[in-house]
Structures are given as structure tokens and as C-alpha cells.
Protein backbone atom coordinates (compact mmCIF):
# COMPACT_ATOMS: atom_id res chain seq x y z
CA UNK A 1 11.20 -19.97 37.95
CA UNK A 2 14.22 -20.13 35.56
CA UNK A 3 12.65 -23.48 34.86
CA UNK A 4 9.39 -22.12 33.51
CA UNK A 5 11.15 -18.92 31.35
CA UNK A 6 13.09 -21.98 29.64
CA UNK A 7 10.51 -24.10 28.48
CA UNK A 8 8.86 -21.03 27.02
CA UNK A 9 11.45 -19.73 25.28
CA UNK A 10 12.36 -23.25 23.44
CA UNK A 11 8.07 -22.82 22.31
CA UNK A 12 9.33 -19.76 21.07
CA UNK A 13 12.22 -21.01 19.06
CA UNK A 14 10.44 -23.40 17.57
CA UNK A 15 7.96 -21.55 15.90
CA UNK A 16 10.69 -18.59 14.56
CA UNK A 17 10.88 -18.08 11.18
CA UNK A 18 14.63 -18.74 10.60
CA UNK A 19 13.42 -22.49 11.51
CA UNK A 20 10.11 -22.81 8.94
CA UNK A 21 10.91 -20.62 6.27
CA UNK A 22 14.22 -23.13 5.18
CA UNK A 23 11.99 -26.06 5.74
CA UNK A 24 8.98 -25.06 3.77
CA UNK A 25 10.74 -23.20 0.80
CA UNK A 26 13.89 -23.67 -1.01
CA UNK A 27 15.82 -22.26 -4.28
CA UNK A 28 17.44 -25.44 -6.20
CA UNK A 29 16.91 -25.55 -9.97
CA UNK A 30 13.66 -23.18 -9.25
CA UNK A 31 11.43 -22.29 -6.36
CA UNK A 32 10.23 -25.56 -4.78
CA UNK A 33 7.36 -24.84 -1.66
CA UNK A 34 6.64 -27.47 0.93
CA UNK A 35 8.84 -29.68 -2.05
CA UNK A 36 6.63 -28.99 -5.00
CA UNK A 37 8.65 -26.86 -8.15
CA UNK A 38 6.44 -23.46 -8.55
CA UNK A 39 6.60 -23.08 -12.47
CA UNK A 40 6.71 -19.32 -13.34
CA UNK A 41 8.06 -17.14 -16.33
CA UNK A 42 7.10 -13.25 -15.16
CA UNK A 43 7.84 -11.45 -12.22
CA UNK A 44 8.28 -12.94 -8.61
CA UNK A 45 6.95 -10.42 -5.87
CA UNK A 46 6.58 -10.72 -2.28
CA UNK A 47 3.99 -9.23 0.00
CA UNK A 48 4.28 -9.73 3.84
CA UNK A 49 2.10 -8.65 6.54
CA UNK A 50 2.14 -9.41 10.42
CA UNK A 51 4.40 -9.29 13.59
CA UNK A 52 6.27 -11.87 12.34
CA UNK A 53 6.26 -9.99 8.56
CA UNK A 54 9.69 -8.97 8.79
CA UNK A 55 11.87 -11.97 9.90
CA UNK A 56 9.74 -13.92 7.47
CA UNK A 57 10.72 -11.72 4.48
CA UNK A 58 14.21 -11.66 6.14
CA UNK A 59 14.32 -15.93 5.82
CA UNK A 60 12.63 -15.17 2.47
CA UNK A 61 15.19 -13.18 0.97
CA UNK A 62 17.81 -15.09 1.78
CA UNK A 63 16.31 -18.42 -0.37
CA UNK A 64 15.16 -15.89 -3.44
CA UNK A 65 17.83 -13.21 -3.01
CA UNK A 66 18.07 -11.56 -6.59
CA UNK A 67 14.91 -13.31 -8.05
CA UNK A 68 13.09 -11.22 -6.26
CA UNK A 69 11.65 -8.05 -8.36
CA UNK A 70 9.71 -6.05 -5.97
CA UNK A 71 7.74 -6.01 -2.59
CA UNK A 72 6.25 -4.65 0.51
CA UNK A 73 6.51 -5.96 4.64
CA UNK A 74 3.99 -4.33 6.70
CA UNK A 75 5.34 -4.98 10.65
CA UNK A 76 4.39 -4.03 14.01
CA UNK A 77 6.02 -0.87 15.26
CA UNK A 78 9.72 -1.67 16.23
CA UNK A 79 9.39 -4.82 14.54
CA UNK A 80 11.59 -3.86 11.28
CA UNK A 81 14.53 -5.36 10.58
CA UNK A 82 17.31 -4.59 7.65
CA UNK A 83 15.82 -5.97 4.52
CA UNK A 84 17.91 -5.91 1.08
CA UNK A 85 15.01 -6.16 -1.93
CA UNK A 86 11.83 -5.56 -0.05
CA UNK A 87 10.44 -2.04 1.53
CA UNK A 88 9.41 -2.17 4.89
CA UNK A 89 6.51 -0.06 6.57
CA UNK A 90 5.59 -0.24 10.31
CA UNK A 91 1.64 0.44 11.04
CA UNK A 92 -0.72 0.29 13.96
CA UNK A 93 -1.57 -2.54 16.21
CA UNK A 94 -4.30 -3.31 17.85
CA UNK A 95 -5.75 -0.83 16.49
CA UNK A 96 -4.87 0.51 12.91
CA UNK A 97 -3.03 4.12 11.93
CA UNK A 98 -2.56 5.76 9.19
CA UNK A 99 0.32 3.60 8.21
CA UNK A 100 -1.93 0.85 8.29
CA UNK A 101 -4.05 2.40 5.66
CA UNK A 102 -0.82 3.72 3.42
CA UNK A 103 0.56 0.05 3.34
CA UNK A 104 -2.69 -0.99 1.95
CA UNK A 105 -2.48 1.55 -0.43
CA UNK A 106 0.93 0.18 -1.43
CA UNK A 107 -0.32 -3.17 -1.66
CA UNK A 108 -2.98 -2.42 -4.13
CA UNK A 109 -0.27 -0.43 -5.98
CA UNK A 110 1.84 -3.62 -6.05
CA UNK A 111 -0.57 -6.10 -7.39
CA UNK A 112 -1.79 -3.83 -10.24
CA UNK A 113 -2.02 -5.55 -13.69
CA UNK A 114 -0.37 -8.86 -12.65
CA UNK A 115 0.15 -11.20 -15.69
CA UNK A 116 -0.74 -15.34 -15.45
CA UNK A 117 2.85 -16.08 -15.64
CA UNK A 118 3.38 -13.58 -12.42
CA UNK A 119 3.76 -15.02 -9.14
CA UNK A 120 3.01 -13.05 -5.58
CA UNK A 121 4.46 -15.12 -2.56
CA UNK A 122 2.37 -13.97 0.50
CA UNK A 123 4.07 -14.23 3.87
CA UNK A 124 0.99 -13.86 6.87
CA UNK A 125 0.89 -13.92 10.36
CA UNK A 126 -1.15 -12.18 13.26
CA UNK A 127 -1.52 -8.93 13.62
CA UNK A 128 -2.49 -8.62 9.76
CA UNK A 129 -5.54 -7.51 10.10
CA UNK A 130 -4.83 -4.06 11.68
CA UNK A 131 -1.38 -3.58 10.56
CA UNK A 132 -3.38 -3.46 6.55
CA UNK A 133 -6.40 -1.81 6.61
CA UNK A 134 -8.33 -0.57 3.08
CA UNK A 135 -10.91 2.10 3.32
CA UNK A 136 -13.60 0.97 1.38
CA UNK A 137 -15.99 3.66 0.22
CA UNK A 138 -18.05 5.11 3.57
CA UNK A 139 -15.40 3.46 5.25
CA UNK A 140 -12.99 5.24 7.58
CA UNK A 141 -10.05 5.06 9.66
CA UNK A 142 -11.62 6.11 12.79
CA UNK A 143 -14.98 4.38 12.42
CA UNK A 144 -12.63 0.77 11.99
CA UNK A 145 -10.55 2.04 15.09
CA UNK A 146 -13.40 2.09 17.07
CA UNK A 147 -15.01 -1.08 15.81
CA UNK A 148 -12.31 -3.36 16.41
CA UNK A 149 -11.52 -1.56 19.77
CA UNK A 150 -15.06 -2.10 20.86
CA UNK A 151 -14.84 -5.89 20.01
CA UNK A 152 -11.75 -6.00 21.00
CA UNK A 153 -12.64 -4.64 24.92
CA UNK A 154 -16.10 -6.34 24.98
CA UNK A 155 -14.41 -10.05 24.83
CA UNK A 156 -15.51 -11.10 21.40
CA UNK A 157 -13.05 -13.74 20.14
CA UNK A 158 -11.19 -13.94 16.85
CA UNK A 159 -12.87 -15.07 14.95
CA UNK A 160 -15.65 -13.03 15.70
CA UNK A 161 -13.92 -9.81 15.49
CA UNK A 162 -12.12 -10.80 12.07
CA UNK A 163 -15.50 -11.95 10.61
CA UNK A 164 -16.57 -8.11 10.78
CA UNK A 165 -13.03 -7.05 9.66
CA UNK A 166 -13.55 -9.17 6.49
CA UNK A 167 -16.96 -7.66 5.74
CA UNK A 168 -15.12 -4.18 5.84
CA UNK A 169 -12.60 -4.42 3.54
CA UNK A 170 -11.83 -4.94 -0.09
CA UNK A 171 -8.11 -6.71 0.77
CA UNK A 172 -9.46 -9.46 3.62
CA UNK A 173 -11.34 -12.32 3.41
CA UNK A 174 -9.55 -12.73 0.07
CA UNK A 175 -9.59 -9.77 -1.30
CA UNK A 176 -5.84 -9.81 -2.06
CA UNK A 177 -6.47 -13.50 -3.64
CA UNK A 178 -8.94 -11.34 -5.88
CA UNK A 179 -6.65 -8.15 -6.74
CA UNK A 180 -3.55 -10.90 -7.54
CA UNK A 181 -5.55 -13.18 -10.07
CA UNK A 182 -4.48 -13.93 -12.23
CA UNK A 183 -1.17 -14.31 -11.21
CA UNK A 184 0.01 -17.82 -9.00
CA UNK A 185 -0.45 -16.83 -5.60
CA UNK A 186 1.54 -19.13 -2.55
CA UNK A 187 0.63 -17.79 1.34
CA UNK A 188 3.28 -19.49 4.10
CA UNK A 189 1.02 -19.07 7.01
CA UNK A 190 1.90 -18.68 10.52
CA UNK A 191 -1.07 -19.76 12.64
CA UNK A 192 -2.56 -17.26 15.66
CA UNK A 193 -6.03 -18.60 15.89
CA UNK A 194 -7.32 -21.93 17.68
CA UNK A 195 -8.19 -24.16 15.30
CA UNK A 196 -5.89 -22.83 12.76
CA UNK A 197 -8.38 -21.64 10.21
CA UNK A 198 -6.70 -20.07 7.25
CA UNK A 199 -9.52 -17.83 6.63
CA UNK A 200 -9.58 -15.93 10.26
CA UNK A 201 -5.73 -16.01 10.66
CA UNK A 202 -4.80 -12.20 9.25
CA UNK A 203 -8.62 -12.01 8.19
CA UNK A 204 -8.08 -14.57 5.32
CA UNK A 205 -6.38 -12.41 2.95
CA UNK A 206 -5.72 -15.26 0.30
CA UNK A 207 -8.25 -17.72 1.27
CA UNK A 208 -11.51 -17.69 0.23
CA UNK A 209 -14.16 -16.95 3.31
CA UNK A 210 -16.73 -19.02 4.42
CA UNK A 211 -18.32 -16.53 6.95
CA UNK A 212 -21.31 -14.90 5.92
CA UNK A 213 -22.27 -11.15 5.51
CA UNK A 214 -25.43 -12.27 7.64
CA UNK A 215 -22.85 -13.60 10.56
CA UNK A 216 -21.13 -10.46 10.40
CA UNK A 217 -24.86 -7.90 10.87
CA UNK A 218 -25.17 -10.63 13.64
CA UNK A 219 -21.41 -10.15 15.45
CA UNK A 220 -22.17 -6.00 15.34
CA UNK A 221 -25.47 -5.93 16.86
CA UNK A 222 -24.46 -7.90 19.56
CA UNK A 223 -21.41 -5.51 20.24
CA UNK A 224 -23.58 -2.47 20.32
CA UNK A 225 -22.22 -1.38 16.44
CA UNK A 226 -25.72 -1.45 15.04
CA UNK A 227 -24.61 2.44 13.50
CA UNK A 228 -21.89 0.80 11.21
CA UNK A 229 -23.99 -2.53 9.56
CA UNK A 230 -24.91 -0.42 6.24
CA UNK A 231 -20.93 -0.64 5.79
CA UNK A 232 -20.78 -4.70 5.19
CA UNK A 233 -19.96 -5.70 2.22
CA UNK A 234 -20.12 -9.79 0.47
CA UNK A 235 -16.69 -10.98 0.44
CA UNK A 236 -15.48 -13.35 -2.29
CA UNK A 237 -16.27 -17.15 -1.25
CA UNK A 238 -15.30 -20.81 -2.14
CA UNK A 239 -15.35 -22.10 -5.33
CA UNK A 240 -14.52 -18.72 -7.13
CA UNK A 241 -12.23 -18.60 -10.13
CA UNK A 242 -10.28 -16.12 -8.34
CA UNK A 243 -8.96 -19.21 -6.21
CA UNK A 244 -7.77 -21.33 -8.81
CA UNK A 245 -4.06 -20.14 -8.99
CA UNK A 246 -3.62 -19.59 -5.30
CA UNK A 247 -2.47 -21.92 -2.63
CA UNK A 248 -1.39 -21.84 1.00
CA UNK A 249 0.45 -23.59 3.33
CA UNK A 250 0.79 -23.73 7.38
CA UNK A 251 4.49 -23.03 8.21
CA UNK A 252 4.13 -22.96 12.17
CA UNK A 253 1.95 -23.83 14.88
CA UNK A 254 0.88 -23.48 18.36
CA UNK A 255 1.49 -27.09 18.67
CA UNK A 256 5.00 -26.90 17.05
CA UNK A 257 5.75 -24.63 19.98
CA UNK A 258 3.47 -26.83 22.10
CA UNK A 259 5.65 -29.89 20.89
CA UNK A 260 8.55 -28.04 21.54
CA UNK A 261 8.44 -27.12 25.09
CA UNK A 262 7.34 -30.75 25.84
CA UNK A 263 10.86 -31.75 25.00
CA UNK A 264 12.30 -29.02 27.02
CA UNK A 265 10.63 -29.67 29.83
CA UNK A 266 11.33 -33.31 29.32
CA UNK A 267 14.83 -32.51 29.22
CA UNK A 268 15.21 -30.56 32.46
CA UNK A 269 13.36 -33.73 34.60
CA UNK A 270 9.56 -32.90 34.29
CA UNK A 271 7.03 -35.70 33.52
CA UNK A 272 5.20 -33.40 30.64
CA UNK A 273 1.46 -33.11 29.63
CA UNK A 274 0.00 -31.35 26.86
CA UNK A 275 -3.83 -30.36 28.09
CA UNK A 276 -4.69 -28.61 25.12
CA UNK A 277 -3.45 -26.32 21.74
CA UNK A 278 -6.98 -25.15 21.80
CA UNK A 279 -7.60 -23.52 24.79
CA UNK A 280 -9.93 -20.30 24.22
CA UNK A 281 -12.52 -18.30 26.31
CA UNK A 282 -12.34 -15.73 28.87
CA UNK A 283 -9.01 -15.30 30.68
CA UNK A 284 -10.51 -16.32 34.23
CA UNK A 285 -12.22 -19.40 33.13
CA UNK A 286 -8.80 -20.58 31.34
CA UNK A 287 -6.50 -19.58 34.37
CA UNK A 288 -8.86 -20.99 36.38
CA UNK A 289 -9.15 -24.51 34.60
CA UNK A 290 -5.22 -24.42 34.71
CA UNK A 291 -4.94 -24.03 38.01
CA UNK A 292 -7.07 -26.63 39.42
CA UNK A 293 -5.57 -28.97 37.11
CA UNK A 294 -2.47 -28.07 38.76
CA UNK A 295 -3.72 -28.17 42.45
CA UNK A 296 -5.59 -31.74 41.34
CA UNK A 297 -2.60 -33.30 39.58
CA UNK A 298 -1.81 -36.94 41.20
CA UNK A 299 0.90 -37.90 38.76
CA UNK A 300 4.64 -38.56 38.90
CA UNK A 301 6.59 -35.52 40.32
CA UNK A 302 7.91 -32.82 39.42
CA UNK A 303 5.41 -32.18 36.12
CA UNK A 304 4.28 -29.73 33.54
CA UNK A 305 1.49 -29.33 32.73
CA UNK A 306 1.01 -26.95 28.98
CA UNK A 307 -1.76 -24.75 27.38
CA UNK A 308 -1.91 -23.38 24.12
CA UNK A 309 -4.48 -20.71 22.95
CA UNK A 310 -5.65 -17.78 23.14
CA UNK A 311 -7.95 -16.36 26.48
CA UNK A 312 -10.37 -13.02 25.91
CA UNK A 313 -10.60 -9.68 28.14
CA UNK A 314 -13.78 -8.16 29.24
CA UNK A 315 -11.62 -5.00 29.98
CA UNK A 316 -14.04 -3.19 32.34
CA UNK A 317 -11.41 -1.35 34.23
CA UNK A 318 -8.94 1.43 33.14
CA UNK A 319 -5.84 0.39 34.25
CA UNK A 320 -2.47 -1.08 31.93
CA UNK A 321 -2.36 -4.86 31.04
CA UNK A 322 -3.01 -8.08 28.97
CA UNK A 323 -4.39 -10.75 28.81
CA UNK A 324 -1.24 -12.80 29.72
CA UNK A 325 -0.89 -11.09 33.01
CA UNK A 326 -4.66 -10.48 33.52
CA UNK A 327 -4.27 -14.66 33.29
CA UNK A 328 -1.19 -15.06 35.63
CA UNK A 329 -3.17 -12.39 38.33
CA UNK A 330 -6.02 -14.58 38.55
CA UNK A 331 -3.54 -18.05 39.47
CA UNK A 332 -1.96 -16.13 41.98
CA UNK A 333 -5.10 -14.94 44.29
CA UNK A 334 -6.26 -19.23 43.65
CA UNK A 335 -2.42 -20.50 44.05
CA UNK A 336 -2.71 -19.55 47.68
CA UNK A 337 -1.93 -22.11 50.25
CA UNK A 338 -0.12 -23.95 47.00
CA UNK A 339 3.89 -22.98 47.07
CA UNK A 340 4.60 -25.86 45.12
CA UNK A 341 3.07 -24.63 42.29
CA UNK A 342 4.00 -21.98 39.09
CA UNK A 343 2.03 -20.62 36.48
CA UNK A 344 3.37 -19.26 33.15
CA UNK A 345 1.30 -17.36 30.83
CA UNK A 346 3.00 -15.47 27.81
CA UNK A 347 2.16 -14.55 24.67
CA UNK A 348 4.49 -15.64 22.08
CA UNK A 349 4.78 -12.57 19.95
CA UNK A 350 6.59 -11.24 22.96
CA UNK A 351 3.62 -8.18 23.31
CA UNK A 352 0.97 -8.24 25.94
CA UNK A 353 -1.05 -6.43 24.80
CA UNK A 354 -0.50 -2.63 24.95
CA UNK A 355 2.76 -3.19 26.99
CA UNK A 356 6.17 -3.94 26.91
CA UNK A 357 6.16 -7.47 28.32
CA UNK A 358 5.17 -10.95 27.22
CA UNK A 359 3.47 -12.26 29.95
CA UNK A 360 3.95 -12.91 33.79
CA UNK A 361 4.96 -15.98 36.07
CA UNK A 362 2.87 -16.40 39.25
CA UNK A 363 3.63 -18.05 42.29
CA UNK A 364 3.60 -17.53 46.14
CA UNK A 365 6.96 -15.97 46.58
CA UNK A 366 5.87 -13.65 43.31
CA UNK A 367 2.32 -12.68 45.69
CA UNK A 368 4.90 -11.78 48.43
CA UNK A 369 7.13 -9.81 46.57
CA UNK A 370 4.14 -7.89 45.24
CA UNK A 371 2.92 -7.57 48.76
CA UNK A 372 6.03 -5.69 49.97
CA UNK A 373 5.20 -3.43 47.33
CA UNK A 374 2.16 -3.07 48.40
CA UNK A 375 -0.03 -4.46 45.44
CA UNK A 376 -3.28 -5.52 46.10
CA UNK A 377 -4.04 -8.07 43.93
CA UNK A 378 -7.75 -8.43 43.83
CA UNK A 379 -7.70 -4.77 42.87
CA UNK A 380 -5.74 -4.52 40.37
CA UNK A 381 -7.60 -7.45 38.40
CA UNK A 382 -10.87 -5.54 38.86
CA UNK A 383 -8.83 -2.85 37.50
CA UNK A 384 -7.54 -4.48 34.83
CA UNK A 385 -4.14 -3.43 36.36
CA UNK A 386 -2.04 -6.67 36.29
CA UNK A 387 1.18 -5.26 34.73
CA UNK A 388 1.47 -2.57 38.17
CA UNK A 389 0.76 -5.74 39.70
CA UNK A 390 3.84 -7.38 38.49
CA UNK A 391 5.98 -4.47 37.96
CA UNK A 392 9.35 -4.38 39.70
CA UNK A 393 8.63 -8.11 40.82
CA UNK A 394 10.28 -10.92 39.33
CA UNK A 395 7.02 -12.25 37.51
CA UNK A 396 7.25 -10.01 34.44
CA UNK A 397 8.12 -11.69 31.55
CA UNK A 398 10.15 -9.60 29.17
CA UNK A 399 11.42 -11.14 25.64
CA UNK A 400 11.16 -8.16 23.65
CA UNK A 401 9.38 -8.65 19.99
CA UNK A 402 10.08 -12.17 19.21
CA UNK A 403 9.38 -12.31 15.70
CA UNK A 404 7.07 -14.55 15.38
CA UNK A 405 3.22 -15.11 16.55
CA UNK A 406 1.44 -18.94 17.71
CA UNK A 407 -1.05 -17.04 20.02
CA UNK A 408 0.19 -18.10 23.45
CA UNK A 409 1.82 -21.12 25.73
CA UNK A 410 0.80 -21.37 29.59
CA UNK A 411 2.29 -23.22 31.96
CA UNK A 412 2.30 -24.84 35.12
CA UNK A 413 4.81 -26.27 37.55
CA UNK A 414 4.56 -28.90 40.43
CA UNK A 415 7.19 -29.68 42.55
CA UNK A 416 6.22 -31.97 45.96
């Protein structure tokens, strides 16, 4: 099992952003981003928002150091770390608080009466969307709580659930882009959607948005939010002047990490597929395609086979979990009759949802140890239950917050 926490961990590493800030910006005789010189004259702020918000500004600071004049991260709850020029606020995620709403506030604040020889430097990755959150007028904090945790618990993916988010906000689906101008505006992006579509990742702050206020009516009535349509609102879309000055760039990738445990698991003897960066759908369709890929494999032995993605919850029960473990649950009740086989599911953020760990690891000795405890495991995944399921075994995974945020890596492991 060591075997599997390894490979994950090096798709972790990979993806940090101590390894893509230096690569995609550096501080010669100017600022230079993905090697092109950024002209500017005025003042050079940052804004960065996300899980991964706060080692990115870290990275950040150290290439600009004193050219910075003034910023704000917006992180995760216990996701801060010590930052010299830039203010740091912790907010709400999944679901947004009223930090959430004070760091937009902030932002706002920040990008007030920005000159054309301004630049902003925009640092996004997931967990954006909820961690800033504008109140737009009949908009509140509790009526977006219990939209996105509505769309959130009913399965709707992404994209889906950030098309709505857009459509309630003056900030997202480049709003920001919009409040900046005319200032230069640069986003280093750190990709948590399949597909790696600048205008879902973070709801498209700085990007213009090419979903539609009709897609949006759609994505509510289907959710049962009929009640809350009169609140969309047009967003600003290609083409717009507003988008002239402003330019983004991928820094990481699911299949950076992807690439990354490939040569890991390479390295410690395992003849290495990559399936898929784009895996998506509900968690037991995923976990189940895994796993017969696994049972079905006729290859060269032992072998890995990798995932990337992102699975969806129908959460109809009331127990504690994510989507990680719900994944790794569902293996183990198929991975019966198959000791020869592991499956990895973790999320690289290091937060399963609402919990503490990052994912699980499944196998038959896992099942038995769960057993002894006493853990039914058909019950808890009706229950949505998986991390009782794993607790106290040695399936949970726990990293801690990683600092970074490529949606997540699964895993599987045959040995003859």
C-alpha cells in the first residue's frame, strides 16, 4: 500500500506551486510571464483566490518581493501561510461565509480606479468560487449557500454548478476582468475542472464566459431552484473591450500530476497506463469503470493503472464523507475475490470533502480490517458514511492541506 501513497504523493508534488510559479514567472530586467517581458509603469498588485491562493502568493512574492504595492489572498480555512506584502483572509468552503463575502468586498476595494499603466497579477485555483462571493443586489449570503449546496448534493457537475455561480455575481464569469480594465491583467491558472476550461475553473473570474444566462434558468430548474431564477444576471462575454488588456495562462495540470506519477510508478517496477485526465460522472460509475479495468487487465505484471478527474455525489444519506472515499467504498464491496488488486482515490487538495482526509486506499486486507471493526460496508455507502468506514483502518489517506488543487488522481494496483 506504501506503493500506492507514493505514486500519489509525487502527482502531488508535481503540481505544487513552489514548482510552476518559478517556471512560469520570473524577475530579470522586468517581469517576464511564461518568457514574455510585461511592460508596466504604475502600480503592480496581486489578487489571489483558491486553496492553493496562499502558497501561490507565497512563490509569488518571492520573484516580485518589493515591487509589489498592495494585495489580497483569499484561502481555505487553515490554509494561510506567513506572507510578507500581501494580506491574507481565510473564507468558507464549500459553501461560502461571511468571510467569503468580506474578501470580495476587499477585492472590489482593491481594484478601484486602476490606471492603463496599472497591472493586477491574478493567482486562481479551485475553491474560488465560494471562498469570493459578491452579493449582488437581491442577492444574499444564505440564498447562495443554499444554491450551491443544493447543486452541490444533487450531483450536478462543475461546470454546471459554476455556470449558475457566474450568473450570480458581479466578480465571476469575468467580472474582475471588468472591475480591473483598464489596467493589464495576467491570471496563472491552476486547473480543477476536466477539460481545463478557463472560464469554469474559479467561475472564470478573468476570462470572458461563454455560458449563457438561458443555460443558467435551465441548470436551476432542473435542481428544483426555480424560486431564485429572477436573480440571474448577463455576464460579460467574448469579444468585449474589457478583455483586451488581460491574459491568462495554465500553470498546472491534472495531467502534470498525471505525468508525474507515471514516472513514479515507473520507477518503483510498475508497467504504467494513463486511462484518462478526464474522467467525470458519478462516483460509482467511475469506481466502477476502474475497477473492472483492473480485474480485466491482461498486461505485463505488476501495473498501474491512473485516473484523473473529478467523480459527483448524489448525497442521499446523512452520514460524513467524500467523494474520494465514497469512490474507494464502492472498489472494495467489487474488489472481492480480487487480493491482488488496490485502489487509490484522493483528492489532491488534500480535503475530501467536509473531512480531514484526502482520500482512501481499498483493498481486501483494508475490507477485513474494517470488518473487525465491525463496518458494514454496503451500509455505510447507502449512508454516505465512507469516512466511519475507513476510520481507524489503514485506508485513510491523510496529507493534510496540500497547497495546491488538480481535482483528483485514482489508482489501481495489480500484482499476480
Amino acid at each position: 500500500m506504501h506503493h500506492a501513497i507514493s505514486i500519489f504523493n509525487a502527482a502531488i508534488k508535481a503540481v505544487q506551486p513552489q514548482q510552476f510559479i518559478p517556471r512560469c514567472m520570473q524577475w530579470k530586467d522586468g517581469l517576464y510571464i511564461d518568457g514574455k517581458k510585461i511592460d508596466f509603469a504604475g502600480r503592480l498588485l496581486v489578487v489571489a483566490v483558491g486553496k492553493a491562493a496562499a502558497a501561490m502568493a507565497s512563490e509569488t512574492e518571492k520573484v516580485l518581493n518589493e515591487h509589489i504595492n498592495g494585495g489580497l489572498v483569499v484561502t481555505k480555512y487553515k490554509h494561510a501561510l506567513p506572507l510578507k506584502h500581501l494580506q491574507i483572509i481565510e473564507a468558507g468552503h464549500p459553501l461560502p461565509d461571511e468571510n467569503s463575502v468580506l474578501a470580495a468586498t476587499k477585492v472590489k476595494e482593491l481594484l478601484d480606479d486602476l490606471q492603463e499603466n496599472d497591472l493586477v497579477i491574478v493567482l486562481i485555483s479551485g475553491g474560488a468560487s465560494a471562498l469570493l462571493t459578491d452579493l449582488p443586489d437581491g442577492v444574499t449570503l444564505e440564498i447562495l449557500k443554499e444554491i450551491a449546496d443544493k447543486l452541490i448534493k444533487s450531483g450536478a457537475d462543475i461546470a454546471e454548478i459554476n455556470t449558475v455561480r457566474k450568473h450570480l455575481s458581479d466578480l465571476k464569469g469575468g467580472g474582475l476582468a471588468k472591475m480591473a480594465f483598464p489596467a493589464k491583467l495576467y491570471s496563472l491558472i491552476l486547473s480543477d475542472v476536466v477539460g481545463n476550461n478557463p472560464d469554469v475553473i474559479g467561475s472564470g473570474l478573468t476570462v470572458p464566459d461563454t455560458s449563457t444566462m438561458a443555460a443558467a434558468l435551465n441548470i436551476m430548474e432542473k435542481h428544483q431552484l426555480a424560486t431564485y431564477q429572477h436573480l440571474i444576471k448577463e455576464t460579460p462575454k467574448p469579444g468585449e473591450e474589457i478583455f483586451h488588456n488581460s491574459h491568462y495562462l495554465l500553470a498546472a495540470t491534472n495531467e502534470v500530476a498525471l505525468d508525474a506519477a507515471k514516472r513514479e510508478a515507473e520507477k518503483l517496477g510498475y508497467h504504467t497506463i494513463i486511462l484518462t485526465s478526464a474522467a467525470s460522472g458519478l462516483v460509482q460509475d467511475l469506481s466502477m469503470e476502474l475497477v473492472q479495468q483492473a480485474i480485466q487487465y491482461k498486461g505485463p505484471m505488476p501495473a498501474c493503472l491512473l485516473m484523473g478527474g473529478e467523480s459527483t455525489v448524489q448525497v442521499t444519506g446523512k452520514g460524513k464523507g467524500g467523494r474520494n472515499q465514497q469512490f474507494a467504498l464502492q472498489a472494495g464491496i467489487a474488489l472481492q475475490g480480487h487480493p491482488g488488486i488496490t485502489i487509490l482515490s484522493g483528492g489532491t487538495d488534500g480535503t475530501d470533502g467536509p473531512t480531514d482526509a484526502a482520500g482512501a486506499m481499498m483493498n481486501t486486507v483494508i475490507m477485513q480490517e474494517a470488518a473487525a471493526l465491525r463496518r458494514d460496508a454496503a451500509t455505510c455507502l447507502a449512508n454516505n458514511n465512507a469516512y466511519h468506514f475507513f476510520e481507524n483502518t489503514s485506508g485513510h489517506i491523510m496529507t493534510g492541506p496540500t497547497q495546491t488543487n488538480v481535482m483528483d488522481v485514482m489508482l489501481a494496483l495489480i500484482k499476480s
